[in-house]
C-alpha atoms as a PDB file:
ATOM      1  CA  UNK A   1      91.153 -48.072 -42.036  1.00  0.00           C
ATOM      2  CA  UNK A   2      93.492 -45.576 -41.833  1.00  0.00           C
ATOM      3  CA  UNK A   3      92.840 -41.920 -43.518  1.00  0.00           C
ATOM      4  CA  UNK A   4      90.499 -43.444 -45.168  1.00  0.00           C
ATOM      5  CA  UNK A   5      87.944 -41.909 -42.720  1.00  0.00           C
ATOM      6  CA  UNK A   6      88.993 -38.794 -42.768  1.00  0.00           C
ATOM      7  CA  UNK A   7      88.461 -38.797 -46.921  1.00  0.00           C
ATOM      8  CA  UNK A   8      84.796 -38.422 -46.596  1.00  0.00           C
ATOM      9  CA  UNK A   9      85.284 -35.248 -44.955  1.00  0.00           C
ATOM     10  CA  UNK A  10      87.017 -33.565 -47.088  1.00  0.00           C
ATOM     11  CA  UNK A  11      86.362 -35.098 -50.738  1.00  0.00           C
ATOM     12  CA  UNK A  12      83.008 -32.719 -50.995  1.00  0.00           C
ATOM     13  CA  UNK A  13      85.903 -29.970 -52.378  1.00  0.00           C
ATOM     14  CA  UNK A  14      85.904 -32.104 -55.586  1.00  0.00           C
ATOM     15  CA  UNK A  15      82.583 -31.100 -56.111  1.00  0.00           C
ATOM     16  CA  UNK A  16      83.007 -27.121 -56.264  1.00  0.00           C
ATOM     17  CA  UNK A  17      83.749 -27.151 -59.573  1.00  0.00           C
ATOM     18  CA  UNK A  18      80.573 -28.913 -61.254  1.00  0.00           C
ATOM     19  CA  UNK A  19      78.412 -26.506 -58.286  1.00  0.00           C
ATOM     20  CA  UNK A  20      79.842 -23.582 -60.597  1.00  0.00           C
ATOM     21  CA  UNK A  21      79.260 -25.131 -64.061  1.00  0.00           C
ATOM     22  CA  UNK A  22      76.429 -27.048 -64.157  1.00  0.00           C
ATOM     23  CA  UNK A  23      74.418 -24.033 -63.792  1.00  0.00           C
ATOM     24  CA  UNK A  24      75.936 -22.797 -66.900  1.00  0.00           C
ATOM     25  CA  UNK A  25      76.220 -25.802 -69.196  1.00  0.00           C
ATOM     26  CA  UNK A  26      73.985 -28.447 -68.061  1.00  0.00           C
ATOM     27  CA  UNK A  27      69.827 -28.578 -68.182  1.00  0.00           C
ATOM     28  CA  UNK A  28      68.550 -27.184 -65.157  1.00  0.00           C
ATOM     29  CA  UNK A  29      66.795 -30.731 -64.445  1.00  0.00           C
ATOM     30  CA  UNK A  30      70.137 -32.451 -64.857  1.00  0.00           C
ATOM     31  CA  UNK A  31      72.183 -30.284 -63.055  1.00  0.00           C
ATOM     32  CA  UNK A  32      69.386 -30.417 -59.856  1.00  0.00           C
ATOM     33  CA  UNK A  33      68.920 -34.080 -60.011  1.00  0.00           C
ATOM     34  CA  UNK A  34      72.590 -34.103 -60.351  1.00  0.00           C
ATOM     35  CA  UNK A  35      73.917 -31.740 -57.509  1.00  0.00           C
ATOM     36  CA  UNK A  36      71.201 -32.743 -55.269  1.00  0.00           C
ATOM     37  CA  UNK A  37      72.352 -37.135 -55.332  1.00  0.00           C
ATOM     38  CA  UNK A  38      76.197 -35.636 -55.259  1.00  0.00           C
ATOM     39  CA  UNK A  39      75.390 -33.693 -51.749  1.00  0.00           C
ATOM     40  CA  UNK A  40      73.367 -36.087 -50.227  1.00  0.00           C
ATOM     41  CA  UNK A  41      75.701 -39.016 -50.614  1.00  0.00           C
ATOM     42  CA  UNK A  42      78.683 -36.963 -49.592  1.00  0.00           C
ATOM     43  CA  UNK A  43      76.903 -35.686 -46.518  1.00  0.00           C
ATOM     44  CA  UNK A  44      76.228 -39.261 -45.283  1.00  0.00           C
ATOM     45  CA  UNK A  45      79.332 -40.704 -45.869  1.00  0.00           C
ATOM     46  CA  UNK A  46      81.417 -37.791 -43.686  1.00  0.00           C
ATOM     47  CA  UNK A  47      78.563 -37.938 -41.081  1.00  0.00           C
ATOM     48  CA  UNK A  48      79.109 -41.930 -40.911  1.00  0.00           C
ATOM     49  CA  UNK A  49      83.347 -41.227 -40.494  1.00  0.00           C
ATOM     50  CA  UNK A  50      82.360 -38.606 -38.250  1.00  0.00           C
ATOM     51  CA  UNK A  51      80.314 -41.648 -36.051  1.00  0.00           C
ATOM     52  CA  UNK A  52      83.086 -43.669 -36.157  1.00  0.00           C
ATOM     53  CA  UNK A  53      85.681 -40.817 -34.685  1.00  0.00           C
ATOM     54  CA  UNK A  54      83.175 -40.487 -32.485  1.00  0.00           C
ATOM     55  CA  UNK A  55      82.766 -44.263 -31.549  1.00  0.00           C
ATOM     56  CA  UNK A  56      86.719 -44.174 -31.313  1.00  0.00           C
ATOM     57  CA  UNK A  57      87.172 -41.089 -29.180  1.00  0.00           C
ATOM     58  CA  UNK A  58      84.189 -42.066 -26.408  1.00  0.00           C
ATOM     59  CA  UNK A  59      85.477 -44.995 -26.032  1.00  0.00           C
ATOM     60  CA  UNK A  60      89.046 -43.508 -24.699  1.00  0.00           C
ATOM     61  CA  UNK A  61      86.636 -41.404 -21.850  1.00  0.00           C
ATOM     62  CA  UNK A  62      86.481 -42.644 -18.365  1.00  0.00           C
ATOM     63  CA  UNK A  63      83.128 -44.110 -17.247  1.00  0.00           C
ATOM     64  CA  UNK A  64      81.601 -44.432 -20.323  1.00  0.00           C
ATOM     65  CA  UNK A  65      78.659 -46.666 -21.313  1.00  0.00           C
ATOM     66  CA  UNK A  66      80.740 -48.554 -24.694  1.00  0.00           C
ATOM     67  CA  UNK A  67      82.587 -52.190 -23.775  1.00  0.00           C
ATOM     68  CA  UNK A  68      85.834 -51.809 -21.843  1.00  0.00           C
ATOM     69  CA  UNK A  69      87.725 -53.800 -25.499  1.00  0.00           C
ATOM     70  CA  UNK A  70      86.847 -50.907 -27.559  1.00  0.00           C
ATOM     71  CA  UNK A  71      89.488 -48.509 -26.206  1.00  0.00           C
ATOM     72  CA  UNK A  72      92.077 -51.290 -26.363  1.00  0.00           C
ATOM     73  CA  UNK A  73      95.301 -50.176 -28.288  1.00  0.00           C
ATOM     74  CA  UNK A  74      94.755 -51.662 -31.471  1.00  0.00           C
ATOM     75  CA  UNK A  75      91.354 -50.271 -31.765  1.00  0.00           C
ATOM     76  CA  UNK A  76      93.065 -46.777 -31.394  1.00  0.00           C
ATOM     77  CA  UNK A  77      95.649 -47.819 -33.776  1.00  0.00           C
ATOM     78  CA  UNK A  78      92.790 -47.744 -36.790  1.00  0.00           C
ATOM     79  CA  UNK A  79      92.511 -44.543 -36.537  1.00  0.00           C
ATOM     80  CA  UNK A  80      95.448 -42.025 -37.106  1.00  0.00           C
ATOM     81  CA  UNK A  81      95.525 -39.070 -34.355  1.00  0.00           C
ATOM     82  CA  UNK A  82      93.197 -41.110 -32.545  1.00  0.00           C
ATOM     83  CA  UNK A  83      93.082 -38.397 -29.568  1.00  0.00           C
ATOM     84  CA  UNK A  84      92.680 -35.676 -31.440  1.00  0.00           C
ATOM     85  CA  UNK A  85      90.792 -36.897 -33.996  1.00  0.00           C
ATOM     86  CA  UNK A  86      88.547 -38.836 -31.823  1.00  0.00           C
ATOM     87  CA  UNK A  87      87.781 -36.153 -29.184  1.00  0.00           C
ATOM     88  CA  UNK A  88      87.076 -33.771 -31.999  1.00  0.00           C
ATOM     89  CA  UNK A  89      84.783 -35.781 -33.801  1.00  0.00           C
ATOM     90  CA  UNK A  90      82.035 -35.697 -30.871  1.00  0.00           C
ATOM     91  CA  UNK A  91      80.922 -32.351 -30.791  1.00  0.00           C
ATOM     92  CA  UNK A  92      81.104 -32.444 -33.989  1.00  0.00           C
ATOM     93  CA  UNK A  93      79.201 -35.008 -34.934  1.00  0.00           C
ATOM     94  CA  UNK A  94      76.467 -33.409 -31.575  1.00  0.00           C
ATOM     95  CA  UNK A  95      76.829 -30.070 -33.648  1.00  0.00           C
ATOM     96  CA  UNK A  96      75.394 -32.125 -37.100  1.00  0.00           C
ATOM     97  CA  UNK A  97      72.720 -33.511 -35.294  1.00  0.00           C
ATOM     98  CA  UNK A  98      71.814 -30.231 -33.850  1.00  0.00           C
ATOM     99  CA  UNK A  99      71.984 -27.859 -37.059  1.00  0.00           C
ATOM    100  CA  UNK A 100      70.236 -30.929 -38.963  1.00  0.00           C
ATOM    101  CA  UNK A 101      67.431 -31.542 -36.918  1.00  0.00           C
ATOM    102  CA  UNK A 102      66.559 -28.063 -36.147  1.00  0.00           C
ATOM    103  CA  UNK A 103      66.642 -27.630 -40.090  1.00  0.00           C
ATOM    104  CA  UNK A 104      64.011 -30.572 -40.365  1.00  0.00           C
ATOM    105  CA  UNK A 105      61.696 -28.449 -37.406  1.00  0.00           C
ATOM    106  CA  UNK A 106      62.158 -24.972 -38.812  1.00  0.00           C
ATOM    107  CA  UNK A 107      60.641 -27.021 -42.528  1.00  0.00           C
ATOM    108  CA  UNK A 108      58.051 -29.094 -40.772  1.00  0.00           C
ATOM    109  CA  UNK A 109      56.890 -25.766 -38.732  1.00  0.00           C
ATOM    110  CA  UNK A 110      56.828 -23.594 -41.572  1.00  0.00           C
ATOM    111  CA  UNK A 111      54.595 -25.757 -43.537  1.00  0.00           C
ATOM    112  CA  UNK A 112      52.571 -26.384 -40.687  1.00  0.00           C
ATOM    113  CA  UNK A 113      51.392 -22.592 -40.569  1.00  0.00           C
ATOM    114  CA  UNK A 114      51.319 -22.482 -43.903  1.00  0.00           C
ATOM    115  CA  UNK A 115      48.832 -25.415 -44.366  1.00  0.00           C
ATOM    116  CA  UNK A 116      47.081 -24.008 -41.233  1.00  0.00           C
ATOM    117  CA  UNK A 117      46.621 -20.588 -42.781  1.00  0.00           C
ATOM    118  CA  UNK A 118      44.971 -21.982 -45.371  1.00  0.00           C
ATOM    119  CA  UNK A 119      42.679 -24.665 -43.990  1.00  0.00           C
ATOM    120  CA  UNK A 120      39.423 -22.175 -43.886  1.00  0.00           C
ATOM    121  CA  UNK A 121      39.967 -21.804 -47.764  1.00  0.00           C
ATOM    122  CA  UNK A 122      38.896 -23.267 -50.300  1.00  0.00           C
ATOM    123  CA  UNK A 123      39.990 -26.757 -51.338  1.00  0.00           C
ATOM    124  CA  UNK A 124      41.334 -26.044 -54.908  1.00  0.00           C
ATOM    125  CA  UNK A 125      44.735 -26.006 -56.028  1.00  0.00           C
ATOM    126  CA  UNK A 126      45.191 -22.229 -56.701  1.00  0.00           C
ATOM    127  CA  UNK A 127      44.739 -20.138 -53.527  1.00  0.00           C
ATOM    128  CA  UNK A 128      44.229 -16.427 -54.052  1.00  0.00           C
ATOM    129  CA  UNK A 129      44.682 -14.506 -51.368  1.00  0.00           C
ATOM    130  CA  UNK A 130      43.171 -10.516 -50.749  1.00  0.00           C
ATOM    131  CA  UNK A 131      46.441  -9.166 -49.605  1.00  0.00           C
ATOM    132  CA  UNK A 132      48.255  -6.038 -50.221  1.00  0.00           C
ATOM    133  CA  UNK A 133      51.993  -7.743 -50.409  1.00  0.00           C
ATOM    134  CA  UNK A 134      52.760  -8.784 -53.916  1.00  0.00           C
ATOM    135  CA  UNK A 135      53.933 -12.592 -53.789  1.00  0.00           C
ATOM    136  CA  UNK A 136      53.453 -16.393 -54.537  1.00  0.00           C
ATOM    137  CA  UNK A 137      54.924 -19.407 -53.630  1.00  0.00           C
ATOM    138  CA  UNK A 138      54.435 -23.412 -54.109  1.00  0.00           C
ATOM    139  CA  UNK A 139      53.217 -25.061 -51.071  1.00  0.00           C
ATOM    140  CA  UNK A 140      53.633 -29.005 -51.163  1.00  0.00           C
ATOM    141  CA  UNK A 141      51.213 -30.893 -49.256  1.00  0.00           C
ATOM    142  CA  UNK A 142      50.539 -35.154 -48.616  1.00  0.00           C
ATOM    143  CA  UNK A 143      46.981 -34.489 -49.453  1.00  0.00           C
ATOM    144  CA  UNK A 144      47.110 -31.803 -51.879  1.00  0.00           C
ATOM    145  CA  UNK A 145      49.482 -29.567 -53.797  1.00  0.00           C
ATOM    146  CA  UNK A 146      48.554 -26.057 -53.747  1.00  0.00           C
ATOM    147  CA  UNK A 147      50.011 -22.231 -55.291  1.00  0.00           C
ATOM    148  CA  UNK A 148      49.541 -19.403 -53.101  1.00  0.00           C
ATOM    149  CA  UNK A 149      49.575 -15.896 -55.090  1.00  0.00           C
ATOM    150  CA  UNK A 150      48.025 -12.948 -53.824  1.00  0.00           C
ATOM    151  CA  UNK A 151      45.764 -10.363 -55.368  1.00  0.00           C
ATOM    152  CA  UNK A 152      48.164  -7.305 -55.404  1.00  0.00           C
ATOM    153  CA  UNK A 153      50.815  -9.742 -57.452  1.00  0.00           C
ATOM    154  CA  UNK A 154      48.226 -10.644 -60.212  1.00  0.00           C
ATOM    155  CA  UNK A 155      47.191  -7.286 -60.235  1.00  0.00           C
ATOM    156  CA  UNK A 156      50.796  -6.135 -61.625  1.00  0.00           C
ATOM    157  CA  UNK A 157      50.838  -9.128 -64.265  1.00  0.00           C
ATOM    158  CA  UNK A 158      48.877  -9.229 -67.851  1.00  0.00           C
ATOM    159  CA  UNK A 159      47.153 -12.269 -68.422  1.00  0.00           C
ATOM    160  CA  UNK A 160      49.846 -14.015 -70.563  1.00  0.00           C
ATOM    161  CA  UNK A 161      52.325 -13.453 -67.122  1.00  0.00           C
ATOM    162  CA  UNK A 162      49.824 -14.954 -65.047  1.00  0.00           C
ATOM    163  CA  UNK A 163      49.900 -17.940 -66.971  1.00  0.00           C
ATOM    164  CA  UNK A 164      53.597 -18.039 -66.792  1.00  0.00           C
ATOM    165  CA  UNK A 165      53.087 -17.663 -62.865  1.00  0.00           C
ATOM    166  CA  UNK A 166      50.763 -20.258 -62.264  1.00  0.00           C
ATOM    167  CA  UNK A 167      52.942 -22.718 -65.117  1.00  0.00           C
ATOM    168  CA  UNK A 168      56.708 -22.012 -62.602  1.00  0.00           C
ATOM    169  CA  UNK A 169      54.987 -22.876 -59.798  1.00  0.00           C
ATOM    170  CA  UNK A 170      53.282 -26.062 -60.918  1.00  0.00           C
ATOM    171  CA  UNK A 171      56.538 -26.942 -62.129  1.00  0.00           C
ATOM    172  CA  UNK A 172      57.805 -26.675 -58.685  1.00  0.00           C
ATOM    173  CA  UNK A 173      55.551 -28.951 -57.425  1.00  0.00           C
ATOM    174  CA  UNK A 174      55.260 -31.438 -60.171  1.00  0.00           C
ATOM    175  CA  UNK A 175      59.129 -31.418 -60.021  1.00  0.00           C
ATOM    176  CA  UNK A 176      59.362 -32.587 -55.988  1.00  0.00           C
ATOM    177  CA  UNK A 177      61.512 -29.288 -56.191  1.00  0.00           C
ATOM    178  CA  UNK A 178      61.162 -28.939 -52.260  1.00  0.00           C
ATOM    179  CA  UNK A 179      62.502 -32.403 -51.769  1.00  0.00           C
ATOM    180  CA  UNK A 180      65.984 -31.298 -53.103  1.00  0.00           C
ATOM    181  CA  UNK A 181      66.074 -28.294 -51.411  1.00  0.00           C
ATOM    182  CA  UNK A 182      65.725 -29.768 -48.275  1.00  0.00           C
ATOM    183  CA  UNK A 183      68.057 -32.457 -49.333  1.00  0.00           C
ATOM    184  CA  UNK A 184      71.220 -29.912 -50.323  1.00  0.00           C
ATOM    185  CA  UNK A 185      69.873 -28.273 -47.296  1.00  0.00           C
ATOM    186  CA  UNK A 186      70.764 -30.816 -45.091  1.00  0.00           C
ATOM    187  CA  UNK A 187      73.750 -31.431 -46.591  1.00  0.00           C
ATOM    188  CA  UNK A 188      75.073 -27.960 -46.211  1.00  0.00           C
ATOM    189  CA  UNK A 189      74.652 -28.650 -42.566  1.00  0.00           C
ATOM    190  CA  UNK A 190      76.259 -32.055 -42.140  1.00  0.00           C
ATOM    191  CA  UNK A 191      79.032 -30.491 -44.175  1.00  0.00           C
ATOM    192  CA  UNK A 192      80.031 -27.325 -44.591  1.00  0.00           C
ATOM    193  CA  UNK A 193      82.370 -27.934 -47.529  1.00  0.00           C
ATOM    194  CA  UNK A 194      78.884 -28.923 -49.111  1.00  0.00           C
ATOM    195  CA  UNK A 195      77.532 -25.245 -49.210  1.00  0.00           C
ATOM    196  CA  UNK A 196      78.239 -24.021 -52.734  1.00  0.00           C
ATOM    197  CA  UNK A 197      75.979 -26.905 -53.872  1.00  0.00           C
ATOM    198  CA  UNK A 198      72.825 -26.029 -51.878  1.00  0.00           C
ATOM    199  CA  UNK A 199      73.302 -22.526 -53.378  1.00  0.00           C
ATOM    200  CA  UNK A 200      73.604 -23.961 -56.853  1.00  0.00           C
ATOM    201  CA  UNK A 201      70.810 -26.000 -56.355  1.00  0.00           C
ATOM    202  CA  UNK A 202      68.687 -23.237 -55.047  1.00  0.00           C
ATOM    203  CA  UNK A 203      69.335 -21.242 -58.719  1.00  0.00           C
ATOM    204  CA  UNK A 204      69.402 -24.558 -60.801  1.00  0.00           C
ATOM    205  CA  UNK A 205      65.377 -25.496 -59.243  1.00  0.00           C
ATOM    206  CA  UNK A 206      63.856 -21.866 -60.205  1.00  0.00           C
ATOM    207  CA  UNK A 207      66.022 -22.776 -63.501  1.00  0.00           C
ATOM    208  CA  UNK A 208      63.900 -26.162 -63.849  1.00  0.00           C
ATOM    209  CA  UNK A 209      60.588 -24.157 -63.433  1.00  0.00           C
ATOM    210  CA  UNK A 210      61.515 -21.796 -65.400  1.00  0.00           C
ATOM    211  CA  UNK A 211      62.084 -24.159 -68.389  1.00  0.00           C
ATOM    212  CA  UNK A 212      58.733 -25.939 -67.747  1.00  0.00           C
ATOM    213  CA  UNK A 213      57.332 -22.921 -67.661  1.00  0.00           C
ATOM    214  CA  UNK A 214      58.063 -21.451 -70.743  1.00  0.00           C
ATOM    215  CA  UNK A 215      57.366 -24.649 -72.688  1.00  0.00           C
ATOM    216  CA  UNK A 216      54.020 -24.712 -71.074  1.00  0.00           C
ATOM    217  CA  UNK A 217      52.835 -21.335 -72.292  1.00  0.00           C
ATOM    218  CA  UNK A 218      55.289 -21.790 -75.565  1.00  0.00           C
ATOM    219  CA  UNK A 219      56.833 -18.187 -75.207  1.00  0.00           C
ATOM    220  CA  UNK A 220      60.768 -17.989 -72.994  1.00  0.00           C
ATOM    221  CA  UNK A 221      60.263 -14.261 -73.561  1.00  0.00           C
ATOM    222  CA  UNK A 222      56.835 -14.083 -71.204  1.00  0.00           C
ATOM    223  CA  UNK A 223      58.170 -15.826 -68.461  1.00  0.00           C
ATOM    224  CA  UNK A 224      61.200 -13.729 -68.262  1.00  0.00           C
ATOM    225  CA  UNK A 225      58.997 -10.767 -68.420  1.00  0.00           C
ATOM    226  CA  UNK A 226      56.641 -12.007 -65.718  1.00  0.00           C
ATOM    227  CA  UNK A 227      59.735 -13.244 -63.398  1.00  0.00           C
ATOM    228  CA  UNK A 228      61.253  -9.453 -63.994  1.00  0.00           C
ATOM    229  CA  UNK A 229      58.430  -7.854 -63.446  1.00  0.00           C
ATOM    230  CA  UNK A 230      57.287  -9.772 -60.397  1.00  0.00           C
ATOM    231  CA  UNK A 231      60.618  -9.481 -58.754  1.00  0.00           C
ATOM    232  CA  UNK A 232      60.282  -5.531 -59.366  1.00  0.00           C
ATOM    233  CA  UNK A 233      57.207  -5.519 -56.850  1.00  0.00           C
ATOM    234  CA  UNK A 234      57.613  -8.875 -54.902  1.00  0.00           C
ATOM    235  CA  UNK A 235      57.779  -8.591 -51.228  1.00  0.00           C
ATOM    236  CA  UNK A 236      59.133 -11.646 -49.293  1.00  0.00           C
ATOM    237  CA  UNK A 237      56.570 -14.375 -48.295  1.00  0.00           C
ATOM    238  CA  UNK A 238      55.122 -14.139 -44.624  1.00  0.00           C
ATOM    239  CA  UNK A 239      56.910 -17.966 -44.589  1.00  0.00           C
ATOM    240  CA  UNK A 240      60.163 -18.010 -46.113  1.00  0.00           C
ATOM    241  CA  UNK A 241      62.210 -21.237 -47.259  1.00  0.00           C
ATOM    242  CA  UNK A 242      59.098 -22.290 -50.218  1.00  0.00           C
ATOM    243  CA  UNK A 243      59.703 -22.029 -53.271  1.00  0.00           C
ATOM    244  CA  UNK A 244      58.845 -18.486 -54.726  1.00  0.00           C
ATOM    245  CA  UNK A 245      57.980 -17.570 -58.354  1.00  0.00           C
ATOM    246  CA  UNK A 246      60.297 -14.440 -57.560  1.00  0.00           C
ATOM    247  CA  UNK A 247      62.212 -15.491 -54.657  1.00  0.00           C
ATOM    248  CA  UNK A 248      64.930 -13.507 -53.813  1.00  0.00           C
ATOM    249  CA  UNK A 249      67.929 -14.454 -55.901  1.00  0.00           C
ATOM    250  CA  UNK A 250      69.732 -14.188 -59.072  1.00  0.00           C
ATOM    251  CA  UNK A 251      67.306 -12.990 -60.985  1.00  0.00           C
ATOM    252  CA  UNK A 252      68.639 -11.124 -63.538  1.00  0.00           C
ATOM    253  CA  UNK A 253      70.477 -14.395 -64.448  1.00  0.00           C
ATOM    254  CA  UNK A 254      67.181 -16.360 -64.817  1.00  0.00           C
ATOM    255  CA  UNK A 255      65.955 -13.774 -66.918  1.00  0.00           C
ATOM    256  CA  UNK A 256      68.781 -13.217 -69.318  1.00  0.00           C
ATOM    257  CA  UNK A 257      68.897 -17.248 -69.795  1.00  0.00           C
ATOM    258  CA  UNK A 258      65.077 -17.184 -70.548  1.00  0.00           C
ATOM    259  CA  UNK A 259      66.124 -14.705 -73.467  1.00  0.00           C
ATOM    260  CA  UNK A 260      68.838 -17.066 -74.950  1.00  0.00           C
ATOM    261  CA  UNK A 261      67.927 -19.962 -76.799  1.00  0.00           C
ATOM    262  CA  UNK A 262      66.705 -23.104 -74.495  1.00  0.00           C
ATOM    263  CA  UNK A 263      69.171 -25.356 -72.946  1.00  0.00           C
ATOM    264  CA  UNK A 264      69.930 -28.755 -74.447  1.00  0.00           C
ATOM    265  CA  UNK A 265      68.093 -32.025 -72.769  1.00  0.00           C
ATOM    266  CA  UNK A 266      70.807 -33.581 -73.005  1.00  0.00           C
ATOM    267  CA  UNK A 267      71.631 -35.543 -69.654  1.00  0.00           C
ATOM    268  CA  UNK A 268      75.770 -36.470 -69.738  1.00  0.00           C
ATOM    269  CA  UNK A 269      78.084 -33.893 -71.226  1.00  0.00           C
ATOM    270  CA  UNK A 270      81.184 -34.808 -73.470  1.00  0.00           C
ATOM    271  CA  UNK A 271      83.686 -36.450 -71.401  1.00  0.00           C
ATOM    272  CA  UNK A 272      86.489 -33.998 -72.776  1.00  0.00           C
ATOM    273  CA  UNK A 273      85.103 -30.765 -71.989  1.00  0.00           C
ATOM    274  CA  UNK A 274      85.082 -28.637 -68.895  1.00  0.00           C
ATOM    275  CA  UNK A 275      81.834 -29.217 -67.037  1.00  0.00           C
ATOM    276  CA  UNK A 276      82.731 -32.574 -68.415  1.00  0.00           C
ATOM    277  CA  UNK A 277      85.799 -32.680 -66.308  1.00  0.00           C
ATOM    278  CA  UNK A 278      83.899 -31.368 -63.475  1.00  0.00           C
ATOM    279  CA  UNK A 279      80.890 -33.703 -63.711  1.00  0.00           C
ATOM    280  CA  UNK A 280      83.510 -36.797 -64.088  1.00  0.00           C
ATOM    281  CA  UNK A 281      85.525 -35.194 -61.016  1.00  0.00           C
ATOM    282  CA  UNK A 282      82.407 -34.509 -58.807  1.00  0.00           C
ATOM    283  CA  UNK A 283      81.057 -38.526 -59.599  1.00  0.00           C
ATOM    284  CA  UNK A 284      84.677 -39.836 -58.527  1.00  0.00           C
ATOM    285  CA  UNK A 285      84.637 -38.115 -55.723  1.00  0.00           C
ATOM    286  CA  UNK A 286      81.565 -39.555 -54.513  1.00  0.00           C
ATOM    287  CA  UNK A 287      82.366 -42.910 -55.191  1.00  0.00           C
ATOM    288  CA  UNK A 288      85.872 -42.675 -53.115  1.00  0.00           C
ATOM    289  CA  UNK A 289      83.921 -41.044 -50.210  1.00  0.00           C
ATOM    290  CA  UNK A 290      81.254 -43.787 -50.718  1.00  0.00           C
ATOM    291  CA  UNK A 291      84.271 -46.406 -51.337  1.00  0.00           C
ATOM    292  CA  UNK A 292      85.830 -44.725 -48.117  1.00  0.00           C
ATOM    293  CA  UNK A 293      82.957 -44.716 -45.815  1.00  0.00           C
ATOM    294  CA  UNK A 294      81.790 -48.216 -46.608  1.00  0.00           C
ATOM    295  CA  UNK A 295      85.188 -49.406 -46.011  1.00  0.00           C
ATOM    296  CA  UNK A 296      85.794 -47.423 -42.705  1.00  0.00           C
ATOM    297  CA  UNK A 297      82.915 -49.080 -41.463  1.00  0.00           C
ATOM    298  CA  UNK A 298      83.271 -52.623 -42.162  1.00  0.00           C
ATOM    299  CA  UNK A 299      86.702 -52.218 -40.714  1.00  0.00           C
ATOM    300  CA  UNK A 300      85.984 -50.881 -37.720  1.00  0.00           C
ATOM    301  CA  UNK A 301      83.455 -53.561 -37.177  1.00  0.00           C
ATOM    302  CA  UNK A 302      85.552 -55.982 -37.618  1.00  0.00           C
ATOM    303  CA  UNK A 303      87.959 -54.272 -35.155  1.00  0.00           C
ATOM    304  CA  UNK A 304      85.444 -54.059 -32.749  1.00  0.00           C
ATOM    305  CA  UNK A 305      83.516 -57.520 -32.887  1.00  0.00           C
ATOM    306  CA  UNK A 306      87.485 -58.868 -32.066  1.00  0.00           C
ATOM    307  CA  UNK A 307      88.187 -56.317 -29.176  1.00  0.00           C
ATOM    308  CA  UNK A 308      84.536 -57.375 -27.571  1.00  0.00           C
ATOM    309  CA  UNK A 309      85.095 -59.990 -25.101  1.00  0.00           C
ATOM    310  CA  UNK A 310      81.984 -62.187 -25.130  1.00  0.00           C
END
């Protein structure tokens, strides 16, 4: 096994470059779909090396529950720095499980209120609500899919940007844009070295909207105007981490690429290019942590089925 399992750990560095330029050269759909499957892989595979540290390290503690063979020498000898590295991998691996599942509550409770809030209401896809703060926001649901815009927002928009509105945040939901938030999320917390893609994702999803947007009511010029002028009055949602149409953010970005000319669909970009460099260098990355991890495993259980005295 060797340093094998510590590659996982470290290989998400490989994919700082693409975080950067797939934003800039790649279609918002490509670059979320991408970044999103590059995170979540990479996040498993250094939280399954992290198990095995673990495995390695509790086994060396007196009175614990693991068989007596597992903290034989040459089970220790798989892993290098097998005291340090084995100690330090259980509260590290308690510290994932803690940031990660308290993620997963903070999501589950904040669309629980917000599907609460709304339960009295009527049962139509567009919710308007009589409040005074200007915002809207895409609210996913098992039953139903529903947009949640209040009056003072449409109030401030003409009827061509209310279109626009109501176009980004069907996007978001016909997209499963939530799903790879919560997925880069998740990753950012199993991984820390994973953070500059959940904030490239974040930008690249309002991106994707934005382009579905502005082919749905045929004019890129509208929907910047409506995401400018809705981020001039926008207040933040009562439940923040849903997708906004005017979220807070790099705005002026989405506006100025709404104003150039619309990106290409194309899905893989030339090998011989930067962001094709980066793309290539992100995807090898993965597979050697996915190579690494798989084979860190399988070793160790081998290791440990011959170390188990039956």
């Amino acid at each position: 096994m060797g340093v094998f399992v510590f590659l996982p750990l470290v290989l998400p560095l490989t994919a700082w470059p693409v975080a950067r330029l797939a934003e800039q050269h790649l279609h918002p759909r490509t670059a979320t779909r991408l970044l999103t499957g590059v995170a979540a892989v990479m996040a498993v595979c250094s939280t399954v090396c992290l198990g095995l540290l673990m495995v390695v390290g509790t086994a060396q503690l007196p009175g614990n529950p693991l068989p007596d063979g597992w903290s034989d020498p040459e089970v220790r000898r798989a892993v290098p720095y097998d005291e340090i590295a084995g100690r330090a991998a259980t509260p590290a691996l308690c510290a994932v499980a803690l940031v990660c599942g308290r993620t997963l509550l903070r999501h589950r409770r904040v669309h629980r209120r917000a599907h609460r809030a709304l339960a009295g209401l009527p049962g139509t896809q567009v919710v308007v609500l009589p409040d005074g703060t200007p915002y809207a926001y895409a609210l996913p649901g098992r039953r139903r899919d529903r947009i949640v815009v209040t009056t003072a927002l449409l109030e401030r928009l003409e009827p061509a940007e209310r279109r626009a509105l109501f176009a980004h945040e069907r996007a978001h939901l016909a997209g499963g844009h939530h799903r790879h938030l919560l997925a880069v999320r998740l990753a950012a917390r199993a991984n820390p070295f994973l953070w500059p893609l959940r904030t490239a994702v974040a930008y690249t999803a309002e991106r994707w909207a934005d382009e579905d947007a502005a082919r749905s009511v045929g004019s890129r010029r509208t929907v910047a105007r409506a995401i400018g002028r809705a981020a001039l009055v926008s207040g933040r949602a009562p439940l923040p981490g849903l997708a906004g149409f005017a979220a807070p953010g790099p705005v002026p970005r989405r506006v100025t690429a709404l104003l150039g000319p619309a990106p290409a669909a194309r899905r893989w970009p030339p090998v011989f290019t930067t962001v094709g460099l980066a793309v290539w260098g992100a995807a090898a990355g993965t597979a050697v942590s996915a190579m690494s991890s798989a084979n860190s495993a399988v070793t160790m259980l081998f290791i440990l089925h011959a170390a188990t005295r039956l």
